[in-house]
Protein backbone atom coordinates (compact mmCIF):
# COMPACT_ATOMS: atom_id res chain seq x y z
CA UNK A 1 38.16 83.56 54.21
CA UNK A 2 41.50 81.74 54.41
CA UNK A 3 40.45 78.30 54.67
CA UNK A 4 37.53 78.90 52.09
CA UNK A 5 40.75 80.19 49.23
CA UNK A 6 42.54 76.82 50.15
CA UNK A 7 39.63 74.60 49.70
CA UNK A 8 38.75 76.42 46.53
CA UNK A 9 42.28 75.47 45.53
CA UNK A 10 42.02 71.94 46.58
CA UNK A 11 38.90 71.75 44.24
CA UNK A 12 39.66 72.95 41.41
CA UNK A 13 43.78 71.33 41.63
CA UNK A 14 41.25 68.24 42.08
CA UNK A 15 38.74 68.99 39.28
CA UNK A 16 41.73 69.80 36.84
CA UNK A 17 43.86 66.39 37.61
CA UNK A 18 40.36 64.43 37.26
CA UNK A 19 39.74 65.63 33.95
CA UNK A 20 42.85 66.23 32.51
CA UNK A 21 45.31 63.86 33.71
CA UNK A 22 43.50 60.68 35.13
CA UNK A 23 39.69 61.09 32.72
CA UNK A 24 40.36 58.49 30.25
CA UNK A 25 41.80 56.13 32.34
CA UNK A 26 40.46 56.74 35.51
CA UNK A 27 36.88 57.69 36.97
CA UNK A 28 36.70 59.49 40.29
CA UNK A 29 35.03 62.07 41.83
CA UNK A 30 37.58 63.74 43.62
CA UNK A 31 35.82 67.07 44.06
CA UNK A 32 32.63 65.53 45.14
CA UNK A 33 34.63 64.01 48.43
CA UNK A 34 35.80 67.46 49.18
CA UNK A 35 32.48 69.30 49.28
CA UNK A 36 31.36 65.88 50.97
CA UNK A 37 34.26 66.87 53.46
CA UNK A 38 33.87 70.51 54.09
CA UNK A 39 30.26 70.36 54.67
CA UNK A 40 30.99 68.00 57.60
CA UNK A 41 32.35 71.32 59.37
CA UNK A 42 30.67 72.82 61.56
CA UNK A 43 29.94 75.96 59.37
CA UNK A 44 27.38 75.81 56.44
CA UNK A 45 28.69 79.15 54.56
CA UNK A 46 32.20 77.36 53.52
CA UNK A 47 30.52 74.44 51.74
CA UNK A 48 27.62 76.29 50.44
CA UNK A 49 30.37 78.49 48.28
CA UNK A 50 32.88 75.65 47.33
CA UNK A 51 29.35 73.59 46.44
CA UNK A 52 28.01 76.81 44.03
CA UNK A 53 31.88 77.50 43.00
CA UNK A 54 33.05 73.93 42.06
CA UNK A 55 29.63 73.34 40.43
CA UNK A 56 30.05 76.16 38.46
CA UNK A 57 33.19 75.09 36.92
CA UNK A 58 32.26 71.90 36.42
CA UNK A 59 29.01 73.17 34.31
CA UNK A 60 31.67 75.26 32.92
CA UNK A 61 33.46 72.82 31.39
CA UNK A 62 30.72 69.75 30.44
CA UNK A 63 28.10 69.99 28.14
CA UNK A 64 25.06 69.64 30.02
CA UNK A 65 22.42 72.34 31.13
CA UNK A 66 23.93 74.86 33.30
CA UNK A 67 23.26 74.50 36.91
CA UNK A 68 23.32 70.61 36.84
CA UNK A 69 26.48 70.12 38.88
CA UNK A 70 25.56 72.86 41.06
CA UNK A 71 22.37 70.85 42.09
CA UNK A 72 24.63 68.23 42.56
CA UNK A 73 27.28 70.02 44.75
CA UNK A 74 24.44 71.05 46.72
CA UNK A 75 23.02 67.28 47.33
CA UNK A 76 26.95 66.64 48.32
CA UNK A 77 26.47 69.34 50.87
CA UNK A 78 22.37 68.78 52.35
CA UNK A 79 24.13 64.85 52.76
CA UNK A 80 27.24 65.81 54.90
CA UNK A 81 25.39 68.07 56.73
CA UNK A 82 22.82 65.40 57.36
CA UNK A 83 25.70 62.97 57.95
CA UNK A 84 27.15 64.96 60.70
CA UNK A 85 24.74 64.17 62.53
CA UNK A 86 24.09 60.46 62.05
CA UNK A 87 27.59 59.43 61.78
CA UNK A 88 30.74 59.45 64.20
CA UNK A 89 33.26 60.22 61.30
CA UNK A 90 36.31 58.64 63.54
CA UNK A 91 36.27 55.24 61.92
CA UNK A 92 36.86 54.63 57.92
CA UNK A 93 34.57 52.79 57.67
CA UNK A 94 31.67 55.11 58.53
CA UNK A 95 33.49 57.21 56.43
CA UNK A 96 33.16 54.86 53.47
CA UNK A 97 29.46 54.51 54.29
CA UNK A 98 28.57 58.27 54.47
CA UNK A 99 30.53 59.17 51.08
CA UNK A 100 29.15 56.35 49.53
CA UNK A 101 25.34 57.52 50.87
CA UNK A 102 26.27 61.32 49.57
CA UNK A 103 27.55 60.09 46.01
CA UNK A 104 24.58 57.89 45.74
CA UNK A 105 22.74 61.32 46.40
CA UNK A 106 24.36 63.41 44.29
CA UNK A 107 24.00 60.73 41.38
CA UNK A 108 20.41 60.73 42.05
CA UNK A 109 20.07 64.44 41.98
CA UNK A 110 22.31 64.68 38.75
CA UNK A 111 20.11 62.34 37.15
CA UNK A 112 16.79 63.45 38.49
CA UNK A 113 17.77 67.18 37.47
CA UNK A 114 18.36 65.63 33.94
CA UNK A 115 14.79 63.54 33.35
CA UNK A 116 12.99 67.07 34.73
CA UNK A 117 15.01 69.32 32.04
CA UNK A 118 14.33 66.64 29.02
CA UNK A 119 16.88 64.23 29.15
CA UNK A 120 15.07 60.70 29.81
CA UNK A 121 17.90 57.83 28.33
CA UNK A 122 20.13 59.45 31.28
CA UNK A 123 18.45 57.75 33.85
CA UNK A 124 18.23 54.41 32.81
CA UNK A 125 21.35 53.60 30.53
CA UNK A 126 24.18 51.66 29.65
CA UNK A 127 26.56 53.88 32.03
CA UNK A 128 24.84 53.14 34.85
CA UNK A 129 26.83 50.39 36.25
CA UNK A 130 30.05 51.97 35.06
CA UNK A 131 28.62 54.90 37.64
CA UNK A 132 28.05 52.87 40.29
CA UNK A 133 31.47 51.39 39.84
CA UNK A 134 32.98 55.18 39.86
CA UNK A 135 31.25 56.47 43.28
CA UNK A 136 32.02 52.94 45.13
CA UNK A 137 35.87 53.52 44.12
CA UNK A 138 35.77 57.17 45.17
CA UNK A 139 34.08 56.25 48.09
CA UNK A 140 36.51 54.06 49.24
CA UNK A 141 39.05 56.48 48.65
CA UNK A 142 37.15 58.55 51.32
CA UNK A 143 39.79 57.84 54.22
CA UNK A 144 42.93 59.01 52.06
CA UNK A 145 41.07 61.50 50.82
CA UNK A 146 40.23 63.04 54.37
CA UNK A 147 43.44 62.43 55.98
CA UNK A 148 44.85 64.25 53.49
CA UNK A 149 43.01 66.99 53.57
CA UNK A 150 42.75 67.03 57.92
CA UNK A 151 47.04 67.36 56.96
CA UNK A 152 46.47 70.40 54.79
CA UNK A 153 44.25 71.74 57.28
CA UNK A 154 46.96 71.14 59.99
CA UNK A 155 50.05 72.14 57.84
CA UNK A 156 47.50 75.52 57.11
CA UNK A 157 46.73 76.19 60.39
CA UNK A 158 49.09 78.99 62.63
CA UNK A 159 52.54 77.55 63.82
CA UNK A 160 50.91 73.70 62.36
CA UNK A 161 49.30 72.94 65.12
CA UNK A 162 45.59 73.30 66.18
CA UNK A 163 43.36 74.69 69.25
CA UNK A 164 41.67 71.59 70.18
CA UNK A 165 37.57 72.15 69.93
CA UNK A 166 38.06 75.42 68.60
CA UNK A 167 35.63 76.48 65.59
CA UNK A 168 36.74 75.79 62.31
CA UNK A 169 39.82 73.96 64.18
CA UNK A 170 40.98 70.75 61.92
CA UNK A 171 39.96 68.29 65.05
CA UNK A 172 36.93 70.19 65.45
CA UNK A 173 35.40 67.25 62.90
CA UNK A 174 36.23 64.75 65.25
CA UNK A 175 33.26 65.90 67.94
């Protein structure tokens, strides 16, 4: 339950710099790389509930129909998990591949969610490229963005220091 509370944090710390502080200026999606990150732990429960939580605030606060960023979250989450498997996450460069694969995904799932509700000049439109542009930034960001949250995990875990291969263990990602 711990480590779930100080993810949930993380996120929504995350969601409120991104669109408060860096929105008009800067295009990221922060939040998306930490649901991309948590579902490449071992457990599914953790990212399943940031995924439905972080989605919900993020319907919360845009104007589009409700559930569309929780469909997203999810696609964030079916990726990792399917990325866990495929990838050896040790090098940042597979890291920049996978995030850039599970943004990709979650852009397509945003956008096919939006032509099935109604909303057809979303999925072929001027923003487009300025999209693409926004998830090959944040997914190059994916290293930071992972060491920095393997330190939280670390400075978070009893006495700052890890049981190596235990479950839910910060190194436990490195398998």
């Amino acid at each position: 339950m711990g480590p779930f509370l100080v993810m949930t944090l993380a996120g929504l710390g995350l969601f409120y710099i991104q669109n408060l502080a860096l929105y008009p200026y800067v295009h990221l999606r922060l939040p998306g790389l930490l649901i991309f990150y948590v579902s490449l732990k071992p457990s599914l429960w953790p990212a399943f509930f940031l995924a439905v939580c972080l989605g919900l605030i993020q319907d919360s606060y845009a104007l589009t129909p409700l559930g569309l960023h929780i469909n997203g979250a999810l696609a964030l989450v079916a990726a990792g998990r399917l990325a866990r498997r495929r990838f050896l996450m040790a090098s940042p460069a597979s890291q920049v591949l996978a995030s850039l694969v599970a943004l990709t995904a979650q852009e397509a799932s945003l956008r096919l969610t939006l032509l099935l509700v109604g909303y057809r000049h979303f999925l072929i439109g001027s923003l487009v490229w300025l999209h693409g542009l926004e998830i090959l930034f944040t997914a190059i960001l994916a290293p930071l963005m992972f060491s920095l949250l393997r330190a939280l995990e670390n400075a978070l875990w009893p006495w700052g220091r890890s049981v190596a291969g235990a479950p839910g263990s910060p190194d436990h990602l490195q398998e």
